[in-house]
N, C-alpha and C. Protein backbone atom coordinates (compact mmCIF):
# COMPACT_ATOMS: atom_id res chain seq x y z
N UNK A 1 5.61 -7.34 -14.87
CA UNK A 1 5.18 -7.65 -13.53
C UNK A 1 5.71 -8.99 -13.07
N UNK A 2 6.49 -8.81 -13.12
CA UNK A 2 7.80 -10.45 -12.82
C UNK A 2 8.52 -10.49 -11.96
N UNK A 3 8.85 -11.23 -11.18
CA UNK A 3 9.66 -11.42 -10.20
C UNK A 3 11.18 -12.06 -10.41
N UNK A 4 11.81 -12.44 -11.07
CA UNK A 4 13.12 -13.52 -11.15
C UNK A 4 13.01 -14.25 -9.95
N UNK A 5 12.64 -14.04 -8.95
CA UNK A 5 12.57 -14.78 -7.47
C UNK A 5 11.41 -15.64 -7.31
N UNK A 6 10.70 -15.80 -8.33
CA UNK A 6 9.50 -16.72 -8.17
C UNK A 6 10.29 -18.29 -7.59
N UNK A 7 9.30 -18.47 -6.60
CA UNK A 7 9.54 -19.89 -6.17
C UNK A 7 8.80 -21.43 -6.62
N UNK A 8 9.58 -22.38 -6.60
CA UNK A 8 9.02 -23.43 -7.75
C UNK A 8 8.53 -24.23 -7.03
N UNK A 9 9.13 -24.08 -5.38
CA UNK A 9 8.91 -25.54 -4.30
C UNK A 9 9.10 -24.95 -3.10
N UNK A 10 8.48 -25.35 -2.01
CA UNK A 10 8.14 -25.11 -0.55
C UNK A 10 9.48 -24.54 -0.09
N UNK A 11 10.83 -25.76 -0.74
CA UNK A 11 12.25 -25.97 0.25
C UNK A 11 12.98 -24.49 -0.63
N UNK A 12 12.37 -23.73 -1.42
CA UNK A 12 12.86 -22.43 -2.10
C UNK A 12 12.49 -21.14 -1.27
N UNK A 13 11.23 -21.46 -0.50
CA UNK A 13 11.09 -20.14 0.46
C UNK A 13 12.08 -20.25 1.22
N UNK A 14 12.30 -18.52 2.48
CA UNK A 14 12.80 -18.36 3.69
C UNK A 14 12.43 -18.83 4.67
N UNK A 15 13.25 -20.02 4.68
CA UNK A 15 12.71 -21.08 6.23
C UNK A 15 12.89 -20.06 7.58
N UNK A 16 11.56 -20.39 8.26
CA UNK A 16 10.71 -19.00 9.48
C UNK A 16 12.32 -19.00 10.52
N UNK A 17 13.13 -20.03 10.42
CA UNK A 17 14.07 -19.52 11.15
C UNK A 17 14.68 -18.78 11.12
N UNK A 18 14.84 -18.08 10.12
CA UNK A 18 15.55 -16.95 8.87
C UNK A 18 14.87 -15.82 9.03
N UNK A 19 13.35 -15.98 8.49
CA UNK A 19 12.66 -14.84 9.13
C UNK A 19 12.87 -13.67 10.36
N UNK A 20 12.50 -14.69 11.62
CA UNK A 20 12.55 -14.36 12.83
C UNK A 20 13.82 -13.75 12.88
N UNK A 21 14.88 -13.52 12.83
CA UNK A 21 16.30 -13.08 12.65
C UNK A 21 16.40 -11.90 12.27
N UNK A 22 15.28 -11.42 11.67
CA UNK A 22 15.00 -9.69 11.20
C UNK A 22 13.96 -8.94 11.57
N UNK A 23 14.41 -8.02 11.30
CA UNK A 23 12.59 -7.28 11.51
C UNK A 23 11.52 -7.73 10.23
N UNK A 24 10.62 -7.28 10.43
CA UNK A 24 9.40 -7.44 9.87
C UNK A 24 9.68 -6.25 8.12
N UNK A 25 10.36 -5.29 8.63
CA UNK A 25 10.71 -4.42 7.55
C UNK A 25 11.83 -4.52 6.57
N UNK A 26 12.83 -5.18 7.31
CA UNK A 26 13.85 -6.06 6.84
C UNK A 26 13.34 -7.06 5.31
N UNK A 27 12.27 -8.05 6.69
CA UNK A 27 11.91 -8.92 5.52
C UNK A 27 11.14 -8.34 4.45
N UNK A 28 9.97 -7.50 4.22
CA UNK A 28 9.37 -6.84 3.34
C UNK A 28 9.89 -6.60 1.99
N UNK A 29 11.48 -5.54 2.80
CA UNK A 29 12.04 -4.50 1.91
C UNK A 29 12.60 -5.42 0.99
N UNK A 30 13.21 -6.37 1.75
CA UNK A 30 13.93 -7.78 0.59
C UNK A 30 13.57 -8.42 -0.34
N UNK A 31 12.07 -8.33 -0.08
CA UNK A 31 11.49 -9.22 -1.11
C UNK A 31 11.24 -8.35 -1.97
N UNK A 32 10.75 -7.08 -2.09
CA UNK A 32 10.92 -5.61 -2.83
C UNK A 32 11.97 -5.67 -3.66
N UNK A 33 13.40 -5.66 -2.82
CA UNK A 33 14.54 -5.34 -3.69
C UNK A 33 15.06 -6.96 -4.73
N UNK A 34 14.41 -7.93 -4.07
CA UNK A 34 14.59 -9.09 -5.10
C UNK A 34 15.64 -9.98 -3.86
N UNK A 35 15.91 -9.34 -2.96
CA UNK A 35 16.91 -10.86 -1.82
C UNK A 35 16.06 -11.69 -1.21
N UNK A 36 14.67 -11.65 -0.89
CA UNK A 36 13.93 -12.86 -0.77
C UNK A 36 12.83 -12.88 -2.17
N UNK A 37 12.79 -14.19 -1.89
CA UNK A 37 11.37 -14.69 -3.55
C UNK A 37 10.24 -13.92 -2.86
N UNK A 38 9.58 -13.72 -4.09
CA UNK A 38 8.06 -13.40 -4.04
C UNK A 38 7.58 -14.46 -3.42
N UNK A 39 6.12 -14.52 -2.57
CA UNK A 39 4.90 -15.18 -2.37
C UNK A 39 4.60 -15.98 -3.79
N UNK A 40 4.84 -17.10 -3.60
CA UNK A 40 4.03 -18.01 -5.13
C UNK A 40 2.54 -17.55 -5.64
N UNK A 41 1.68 -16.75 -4.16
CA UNK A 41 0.88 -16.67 -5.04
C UNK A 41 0.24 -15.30 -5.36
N UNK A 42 1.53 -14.37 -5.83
CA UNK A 42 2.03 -13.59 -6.23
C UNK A 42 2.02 -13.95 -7.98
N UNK A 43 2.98 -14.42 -8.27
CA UNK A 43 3.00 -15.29 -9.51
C UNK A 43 1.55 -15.67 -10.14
N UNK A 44 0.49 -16.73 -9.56
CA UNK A 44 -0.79 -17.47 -9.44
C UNK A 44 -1.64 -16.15 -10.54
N UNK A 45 -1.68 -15.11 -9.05
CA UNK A 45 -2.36 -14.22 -9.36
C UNK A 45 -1.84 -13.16 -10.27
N UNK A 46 -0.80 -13.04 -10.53
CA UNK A 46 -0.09 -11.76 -11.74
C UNK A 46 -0.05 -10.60 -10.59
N UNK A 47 0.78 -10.72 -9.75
CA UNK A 47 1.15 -9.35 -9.06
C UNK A 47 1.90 -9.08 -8.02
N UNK A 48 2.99 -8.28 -8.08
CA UNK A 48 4.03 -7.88 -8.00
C UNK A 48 4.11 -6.94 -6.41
N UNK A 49 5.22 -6.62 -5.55
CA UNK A 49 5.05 -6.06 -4.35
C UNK A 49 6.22 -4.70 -5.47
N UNK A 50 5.14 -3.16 -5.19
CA UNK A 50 5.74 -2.19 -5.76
C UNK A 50 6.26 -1.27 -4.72
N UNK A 51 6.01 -1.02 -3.55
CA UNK A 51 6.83 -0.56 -2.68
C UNK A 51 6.66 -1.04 -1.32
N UNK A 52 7.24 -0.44 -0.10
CA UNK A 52 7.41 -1.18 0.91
C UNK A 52 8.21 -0.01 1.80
N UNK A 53 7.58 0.88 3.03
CA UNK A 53 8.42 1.30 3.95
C UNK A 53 7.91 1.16 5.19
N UNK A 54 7.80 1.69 6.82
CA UNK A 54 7.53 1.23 7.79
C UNK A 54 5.82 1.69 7.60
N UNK A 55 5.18 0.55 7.84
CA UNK A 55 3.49 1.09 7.92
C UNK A 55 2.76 1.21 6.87
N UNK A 56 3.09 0.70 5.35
CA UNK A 56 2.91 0.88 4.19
C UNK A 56 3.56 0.00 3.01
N UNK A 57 2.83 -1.01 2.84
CA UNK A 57 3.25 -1.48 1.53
C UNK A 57 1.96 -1.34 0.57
N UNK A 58 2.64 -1.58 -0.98
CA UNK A 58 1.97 -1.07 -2.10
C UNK A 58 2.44 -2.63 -3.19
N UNK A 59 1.31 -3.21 -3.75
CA UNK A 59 1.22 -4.47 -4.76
C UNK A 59 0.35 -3.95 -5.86
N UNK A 60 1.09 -4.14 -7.26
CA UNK A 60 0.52 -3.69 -8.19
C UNK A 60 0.03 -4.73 -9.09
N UNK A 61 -1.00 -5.12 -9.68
CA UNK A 61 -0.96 -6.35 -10.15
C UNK A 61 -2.45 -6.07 -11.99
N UNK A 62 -2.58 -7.22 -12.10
CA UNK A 62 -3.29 -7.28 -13.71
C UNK A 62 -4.00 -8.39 -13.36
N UNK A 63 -5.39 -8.64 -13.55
CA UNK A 63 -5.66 -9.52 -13.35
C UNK A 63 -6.52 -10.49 -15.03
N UNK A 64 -5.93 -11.55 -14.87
CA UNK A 64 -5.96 -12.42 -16.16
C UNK A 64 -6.89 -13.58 -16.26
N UNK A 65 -7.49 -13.81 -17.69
CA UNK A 65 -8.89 -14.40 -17.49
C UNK A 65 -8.52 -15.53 -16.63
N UNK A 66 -7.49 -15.90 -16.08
CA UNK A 66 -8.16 -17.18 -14.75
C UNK A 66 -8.19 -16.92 -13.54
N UNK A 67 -8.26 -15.27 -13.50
CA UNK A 67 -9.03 -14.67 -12.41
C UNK A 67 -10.31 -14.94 -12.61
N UNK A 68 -11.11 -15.01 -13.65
CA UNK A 68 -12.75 -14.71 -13.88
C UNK A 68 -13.26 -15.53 -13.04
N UNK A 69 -14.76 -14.99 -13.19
CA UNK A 69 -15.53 -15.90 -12.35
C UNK A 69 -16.54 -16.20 -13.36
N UNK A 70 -17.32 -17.12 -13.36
CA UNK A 70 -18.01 -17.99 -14.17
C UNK A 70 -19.01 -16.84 -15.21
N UNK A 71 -19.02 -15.57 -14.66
CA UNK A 71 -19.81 -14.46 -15.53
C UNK A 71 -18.53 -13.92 -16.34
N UNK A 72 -17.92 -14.30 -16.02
CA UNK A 72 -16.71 -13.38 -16.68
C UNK A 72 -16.05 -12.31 -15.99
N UNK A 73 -16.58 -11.39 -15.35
CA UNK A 73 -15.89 -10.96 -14.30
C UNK A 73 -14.67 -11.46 -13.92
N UNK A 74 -14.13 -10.34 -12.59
CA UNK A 74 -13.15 -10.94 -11.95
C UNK A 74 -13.57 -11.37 -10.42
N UNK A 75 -13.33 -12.06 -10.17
CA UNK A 75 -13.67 -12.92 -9.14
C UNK A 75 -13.28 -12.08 -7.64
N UNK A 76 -14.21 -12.20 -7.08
CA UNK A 76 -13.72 -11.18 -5.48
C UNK A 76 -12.60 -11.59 -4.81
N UNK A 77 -11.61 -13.20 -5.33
CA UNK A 77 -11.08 -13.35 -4.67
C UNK A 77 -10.00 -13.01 -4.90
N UNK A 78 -9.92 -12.66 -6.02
CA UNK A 78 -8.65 -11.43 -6.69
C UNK A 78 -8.33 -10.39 -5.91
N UNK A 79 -9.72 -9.55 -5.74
CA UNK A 79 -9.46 -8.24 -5.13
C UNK A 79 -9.10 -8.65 -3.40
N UNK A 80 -9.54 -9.82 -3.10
CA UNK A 80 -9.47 -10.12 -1.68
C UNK A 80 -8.01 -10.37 -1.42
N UNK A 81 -7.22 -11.49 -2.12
CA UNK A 81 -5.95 -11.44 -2.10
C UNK A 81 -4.96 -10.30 -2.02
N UNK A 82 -5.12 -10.01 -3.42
CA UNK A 82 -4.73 -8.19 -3.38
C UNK A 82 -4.19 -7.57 -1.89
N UNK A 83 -5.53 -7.37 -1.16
CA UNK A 83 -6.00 -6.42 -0.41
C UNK A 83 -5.39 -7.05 0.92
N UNK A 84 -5.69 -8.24 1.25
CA UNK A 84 -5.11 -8.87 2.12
C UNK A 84 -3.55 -9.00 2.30
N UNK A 85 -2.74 -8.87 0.83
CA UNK A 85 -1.40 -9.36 0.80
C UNK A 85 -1.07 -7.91 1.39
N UNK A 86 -1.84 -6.52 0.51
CA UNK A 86 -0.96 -5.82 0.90
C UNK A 86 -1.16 -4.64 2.61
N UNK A 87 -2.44 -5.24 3.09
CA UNK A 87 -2.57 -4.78 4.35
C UNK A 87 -2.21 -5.85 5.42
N UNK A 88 -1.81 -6.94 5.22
CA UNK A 88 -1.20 -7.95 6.12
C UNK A 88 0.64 -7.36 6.14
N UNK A 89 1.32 -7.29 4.62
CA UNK A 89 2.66 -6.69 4.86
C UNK A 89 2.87 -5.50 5.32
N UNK A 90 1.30 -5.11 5.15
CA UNK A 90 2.09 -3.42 5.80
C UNK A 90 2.33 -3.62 7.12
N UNK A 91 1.34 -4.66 7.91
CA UNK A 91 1.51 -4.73 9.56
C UNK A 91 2.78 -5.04 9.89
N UNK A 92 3.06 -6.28 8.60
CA UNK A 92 4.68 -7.00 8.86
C UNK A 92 5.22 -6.12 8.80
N UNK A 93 5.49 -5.01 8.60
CA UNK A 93 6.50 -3.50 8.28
C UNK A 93 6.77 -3.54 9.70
N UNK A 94 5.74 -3.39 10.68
CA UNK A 94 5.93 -3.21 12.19
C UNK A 94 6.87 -3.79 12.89
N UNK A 95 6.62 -5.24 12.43
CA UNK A 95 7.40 -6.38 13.75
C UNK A 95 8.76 -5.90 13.84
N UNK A 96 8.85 -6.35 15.28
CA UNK A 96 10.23 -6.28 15.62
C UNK A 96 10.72 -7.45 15.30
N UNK A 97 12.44 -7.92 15.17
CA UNK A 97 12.68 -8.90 15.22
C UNK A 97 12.36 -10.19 16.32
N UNK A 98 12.33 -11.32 15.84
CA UNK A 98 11.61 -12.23 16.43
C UNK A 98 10.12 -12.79 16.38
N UNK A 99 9.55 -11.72 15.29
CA UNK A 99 7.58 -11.87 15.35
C UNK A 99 7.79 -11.94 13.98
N UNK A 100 6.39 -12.58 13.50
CA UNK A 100 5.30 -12.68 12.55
C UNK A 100 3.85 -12.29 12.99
N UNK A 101 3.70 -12.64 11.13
CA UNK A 101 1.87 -12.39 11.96
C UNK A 101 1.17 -13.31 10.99
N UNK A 102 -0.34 -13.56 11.68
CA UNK A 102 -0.63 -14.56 11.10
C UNK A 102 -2.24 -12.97 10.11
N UNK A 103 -3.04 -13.30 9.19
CA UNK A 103 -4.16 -12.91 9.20
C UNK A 103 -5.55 -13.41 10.57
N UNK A 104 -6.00 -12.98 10.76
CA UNK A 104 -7.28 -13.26 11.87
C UNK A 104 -8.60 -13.28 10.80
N UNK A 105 -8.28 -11.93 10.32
CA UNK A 105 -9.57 -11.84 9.45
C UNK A 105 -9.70 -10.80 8.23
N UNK A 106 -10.53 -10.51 7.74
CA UNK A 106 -10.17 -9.26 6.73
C UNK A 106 -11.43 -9.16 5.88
N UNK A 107 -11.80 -7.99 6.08
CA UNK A 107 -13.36 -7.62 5.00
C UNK A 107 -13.15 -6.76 3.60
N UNK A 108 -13.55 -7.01 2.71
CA UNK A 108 -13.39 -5.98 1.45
C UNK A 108 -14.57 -5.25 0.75
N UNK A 109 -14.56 -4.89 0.78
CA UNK A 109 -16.10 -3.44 -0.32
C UNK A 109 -15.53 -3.49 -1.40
N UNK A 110 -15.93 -4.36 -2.52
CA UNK A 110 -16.03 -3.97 -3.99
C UNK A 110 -16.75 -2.97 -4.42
N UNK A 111 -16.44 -1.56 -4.94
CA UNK A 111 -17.02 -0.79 -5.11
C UNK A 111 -16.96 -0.82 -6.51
N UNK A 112 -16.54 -1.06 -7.87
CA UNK A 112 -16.44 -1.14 -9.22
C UNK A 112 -16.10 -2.22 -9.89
N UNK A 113 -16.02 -2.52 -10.78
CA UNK A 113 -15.17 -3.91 -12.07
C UNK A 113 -14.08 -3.57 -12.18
N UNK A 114 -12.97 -4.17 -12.20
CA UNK A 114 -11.53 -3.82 -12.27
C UNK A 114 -12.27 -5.00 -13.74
N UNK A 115 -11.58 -4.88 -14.86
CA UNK A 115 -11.21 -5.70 -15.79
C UNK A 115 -10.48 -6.49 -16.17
N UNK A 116 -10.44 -7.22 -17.00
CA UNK A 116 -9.26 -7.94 -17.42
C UNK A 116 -8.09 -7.39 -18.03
N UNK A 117 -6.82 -7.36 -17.46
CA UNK A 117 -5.85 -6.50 -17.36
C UNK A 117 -5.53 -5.38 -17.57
N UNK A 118 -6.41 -5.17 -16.42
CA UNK A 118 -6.61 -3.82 -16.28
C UNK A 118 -5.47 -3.44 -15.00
N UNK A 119 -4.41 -2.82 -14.89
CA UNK A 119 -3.44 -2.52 -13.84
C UNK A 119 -4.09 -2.00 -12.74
N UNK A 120 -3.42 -2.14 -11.75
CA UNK A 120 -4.53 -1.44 -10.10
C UNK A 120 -3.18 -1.71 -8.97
N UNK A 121 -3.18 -0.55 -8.41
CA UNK A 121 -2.17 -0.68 -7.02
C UNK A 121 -3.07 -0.82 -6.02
N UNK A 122 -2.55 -1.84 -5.09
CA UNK A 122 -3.47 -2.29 -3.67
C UNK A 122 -2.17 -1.95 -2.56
N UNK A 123 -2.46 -0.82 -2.00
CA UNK A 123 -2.09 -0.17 -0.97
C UNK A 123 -2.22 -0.45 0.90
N UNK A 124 -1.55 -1.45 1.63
CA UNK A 124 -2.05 -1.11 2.67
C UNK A 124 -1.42 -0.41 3.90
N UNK A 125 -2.23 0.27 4.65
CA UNK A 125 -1.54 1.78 5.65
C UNK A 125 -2.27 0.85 7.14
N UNK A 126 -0.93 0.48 7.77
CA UNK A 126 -1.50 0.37 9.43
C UNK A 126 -2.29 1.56 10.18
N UNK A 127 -3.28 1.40 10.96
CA UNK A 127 -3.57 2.08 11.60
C UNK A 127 -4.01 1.72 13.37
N UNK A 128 -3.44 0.33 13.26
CA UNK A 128 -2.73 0.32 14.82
C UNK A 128 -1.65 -1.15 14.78
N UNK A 129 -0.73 -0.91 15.71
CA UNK A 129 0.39 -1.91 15.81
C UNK A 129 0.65 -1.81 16.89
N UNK A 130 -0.42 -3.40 17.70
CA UNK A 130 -0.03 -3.09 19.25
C UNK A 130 0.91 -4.61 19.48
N UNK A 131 1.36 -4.97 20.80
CA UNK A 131 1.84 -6.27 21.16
C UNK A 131 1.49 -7.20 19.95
N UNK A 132 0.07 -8.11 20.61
CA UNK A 132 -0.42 -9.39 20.10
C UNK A 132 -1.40 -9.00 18.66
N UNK A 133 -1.43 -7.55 18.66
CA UNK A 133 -2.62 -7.93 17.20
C UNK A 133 -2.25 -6.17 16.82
N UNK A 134 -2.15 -6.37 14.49
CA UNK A 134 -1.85 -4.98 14.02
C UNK A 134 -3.24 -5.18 13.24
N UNK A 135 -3.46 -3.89 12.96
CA UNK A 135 -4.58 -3.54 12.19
C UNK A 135 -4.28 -2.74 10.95
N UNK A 136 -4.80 -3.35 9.86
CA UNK A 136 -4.67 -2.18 8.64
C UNK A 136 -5.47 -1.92 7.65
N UNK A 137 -6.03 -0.91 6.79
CA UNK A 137 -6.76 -0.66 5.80
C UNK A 137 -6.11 -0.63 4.87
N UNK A 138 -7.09 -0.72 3.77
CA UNK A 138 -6.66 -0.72 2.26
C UNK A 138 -7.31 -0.72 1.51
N UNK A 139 -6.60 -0.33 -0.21
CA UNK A 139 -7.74 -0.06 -1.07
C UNK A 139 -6.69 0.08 -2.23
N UNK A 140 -7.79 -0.54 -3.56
CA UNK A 140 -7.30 -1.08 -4.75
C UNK A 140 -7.67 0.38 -5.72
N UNK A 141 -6.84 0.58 -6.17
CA UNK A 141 -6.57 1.95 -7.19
C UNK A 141 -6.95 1.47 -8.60
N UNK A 142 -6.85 2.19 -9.69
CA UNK A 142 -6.79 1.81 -11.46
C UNK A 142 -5.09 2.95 -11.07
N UNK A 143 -4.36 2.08 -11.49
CA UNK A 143 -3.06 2.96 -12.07
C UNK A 143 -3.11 4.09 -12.77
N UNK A 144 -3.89 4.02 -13.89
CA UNK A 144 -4.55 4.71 -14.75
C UNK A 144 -5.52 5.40 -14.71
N UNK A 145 -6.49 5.80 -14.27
CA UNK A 145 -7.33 6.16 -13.81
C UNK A 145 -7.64 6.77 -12.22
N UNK A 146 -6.95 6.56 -11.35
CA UNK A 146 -6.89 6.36 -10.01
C UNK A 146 -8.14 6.45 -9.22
N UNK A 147 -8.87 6.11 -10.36
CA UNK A 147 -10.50 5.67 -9.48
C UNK A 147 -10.43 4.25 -8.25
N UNK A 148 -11.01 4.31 -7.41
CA UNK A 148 -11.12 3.33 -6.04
C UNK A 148 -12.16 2.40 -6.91
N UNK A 149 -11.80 1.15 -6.46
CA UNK A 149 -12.54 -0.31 -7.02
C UNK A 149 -12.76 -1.17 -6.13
N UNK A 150 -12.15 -0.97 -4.69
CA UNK A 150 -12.32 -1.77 -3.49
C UNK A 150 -11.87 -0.91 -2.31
N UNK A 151 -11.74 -1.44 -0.96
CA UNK A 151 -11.37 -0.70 -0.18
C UNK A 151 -11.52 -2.28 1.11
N UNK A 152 -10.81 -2.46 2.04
CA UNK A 152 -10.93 -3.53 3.18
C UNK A 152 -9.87 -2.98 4.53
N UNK A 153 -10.34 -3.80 5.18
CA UNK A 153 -9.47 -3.50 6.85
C UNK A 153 -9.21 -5.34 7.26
N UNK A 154 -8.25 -5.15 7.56
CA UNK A 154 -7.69 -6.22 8.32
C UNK A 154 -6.96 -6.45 9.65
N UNK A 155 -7.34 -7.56 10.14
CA UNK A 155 -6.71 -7.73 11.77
C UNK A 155 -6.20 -8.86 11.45
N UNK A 156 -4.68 -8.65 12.13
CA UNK A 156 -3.75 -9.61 12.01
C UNK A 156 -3.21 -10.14 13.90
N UNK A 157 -3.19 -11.28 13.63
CA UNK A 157 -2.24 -12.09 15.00
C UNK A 157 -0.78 -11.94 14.83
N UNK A 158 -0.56 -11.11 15.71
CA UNK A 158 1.25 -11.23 16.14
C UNK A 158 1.69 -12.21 16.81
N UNK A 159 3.09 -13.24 16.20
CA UNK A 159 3.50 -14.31 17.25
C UNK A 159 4.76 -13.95 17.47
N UNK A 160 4.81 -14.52 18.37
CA UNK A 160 6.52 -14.84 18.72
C UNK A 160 7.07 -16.52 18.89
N UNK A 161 7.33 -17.24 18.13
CA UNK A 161 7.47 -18.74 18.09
C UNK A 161 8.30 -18.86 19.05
């Protein structure tokens, strides 16, 4: 679950001028195929972007004891990241060239314990992409199992700088 594109320093990401220059699917698919770096905190958290087409990206990840939370568990903010990374890129799937998006907000339902490295795909599917704001759901799988362990919706801000 590795990237070779992990980034070490700020001046290693795609400066937003670069961005804006593509579509939103463009940028996604790149970071997929390895021509832009992963999210650092991608790396942080142990998890990987496993697919990527218009309206749909998929992050597969493990989460490792410095996910826990003081019970031992894994900490909600695991599954929140997760869930957020991969229903915020699915919106980015949308943009046309010239936009980003920012998050607005995003809720999650822990429905089970994901464990300590325990594998899980976090899936997110737009289900609206208008002008100024996309919307998307999502939900964290067991690879293995394909039992549901979370599930969230998110609203994202579209810009145009």
């Amino acid at each position: 679950m590795s990237n070779p594109l992990h980034v070490k320093s700020p001046d290693e990401l795609v400066p937003l001028t670069e961005v804006l220059k593509i579509s939103g699917l463009d940028f996604i698919q790149g970071v997929l195929q390895g021509k832009y770096p992963a999210p650092p905190i991608a790396q942080t958290l142990n998890f990987v972007m496993h697919a990527a087409e218009k309206g749909r990206v998929a992050f597969r990840g493990a989460p490792r004891f410095d996910s826990s939370n003081p019970m031992g568990g894994i900490h909600g903010g695991w599954y929140g990241t997760l869930l957020d990374s991969a229903m915020s890129c699915a919106v980015q799937t949308m943009l046309p060239v010239g936009s980003v998006y920012t998050t607005l907000e995003y809720k999650i339902n822990i429905t089970r314990a994901i464990t300590l490295g325990m594998e899980i795909e976090a899936v997110g599917t737009v289900q609206h992409s208008g002008r100024t704001t996309g919307v998307a759901a999502g939900i964290i799988r067991g690879v293995d199992d394909g039992k549901t362990y979370a599930t969230g919706l998110a609203t994202c801000l579209i810009l145009r700088p």
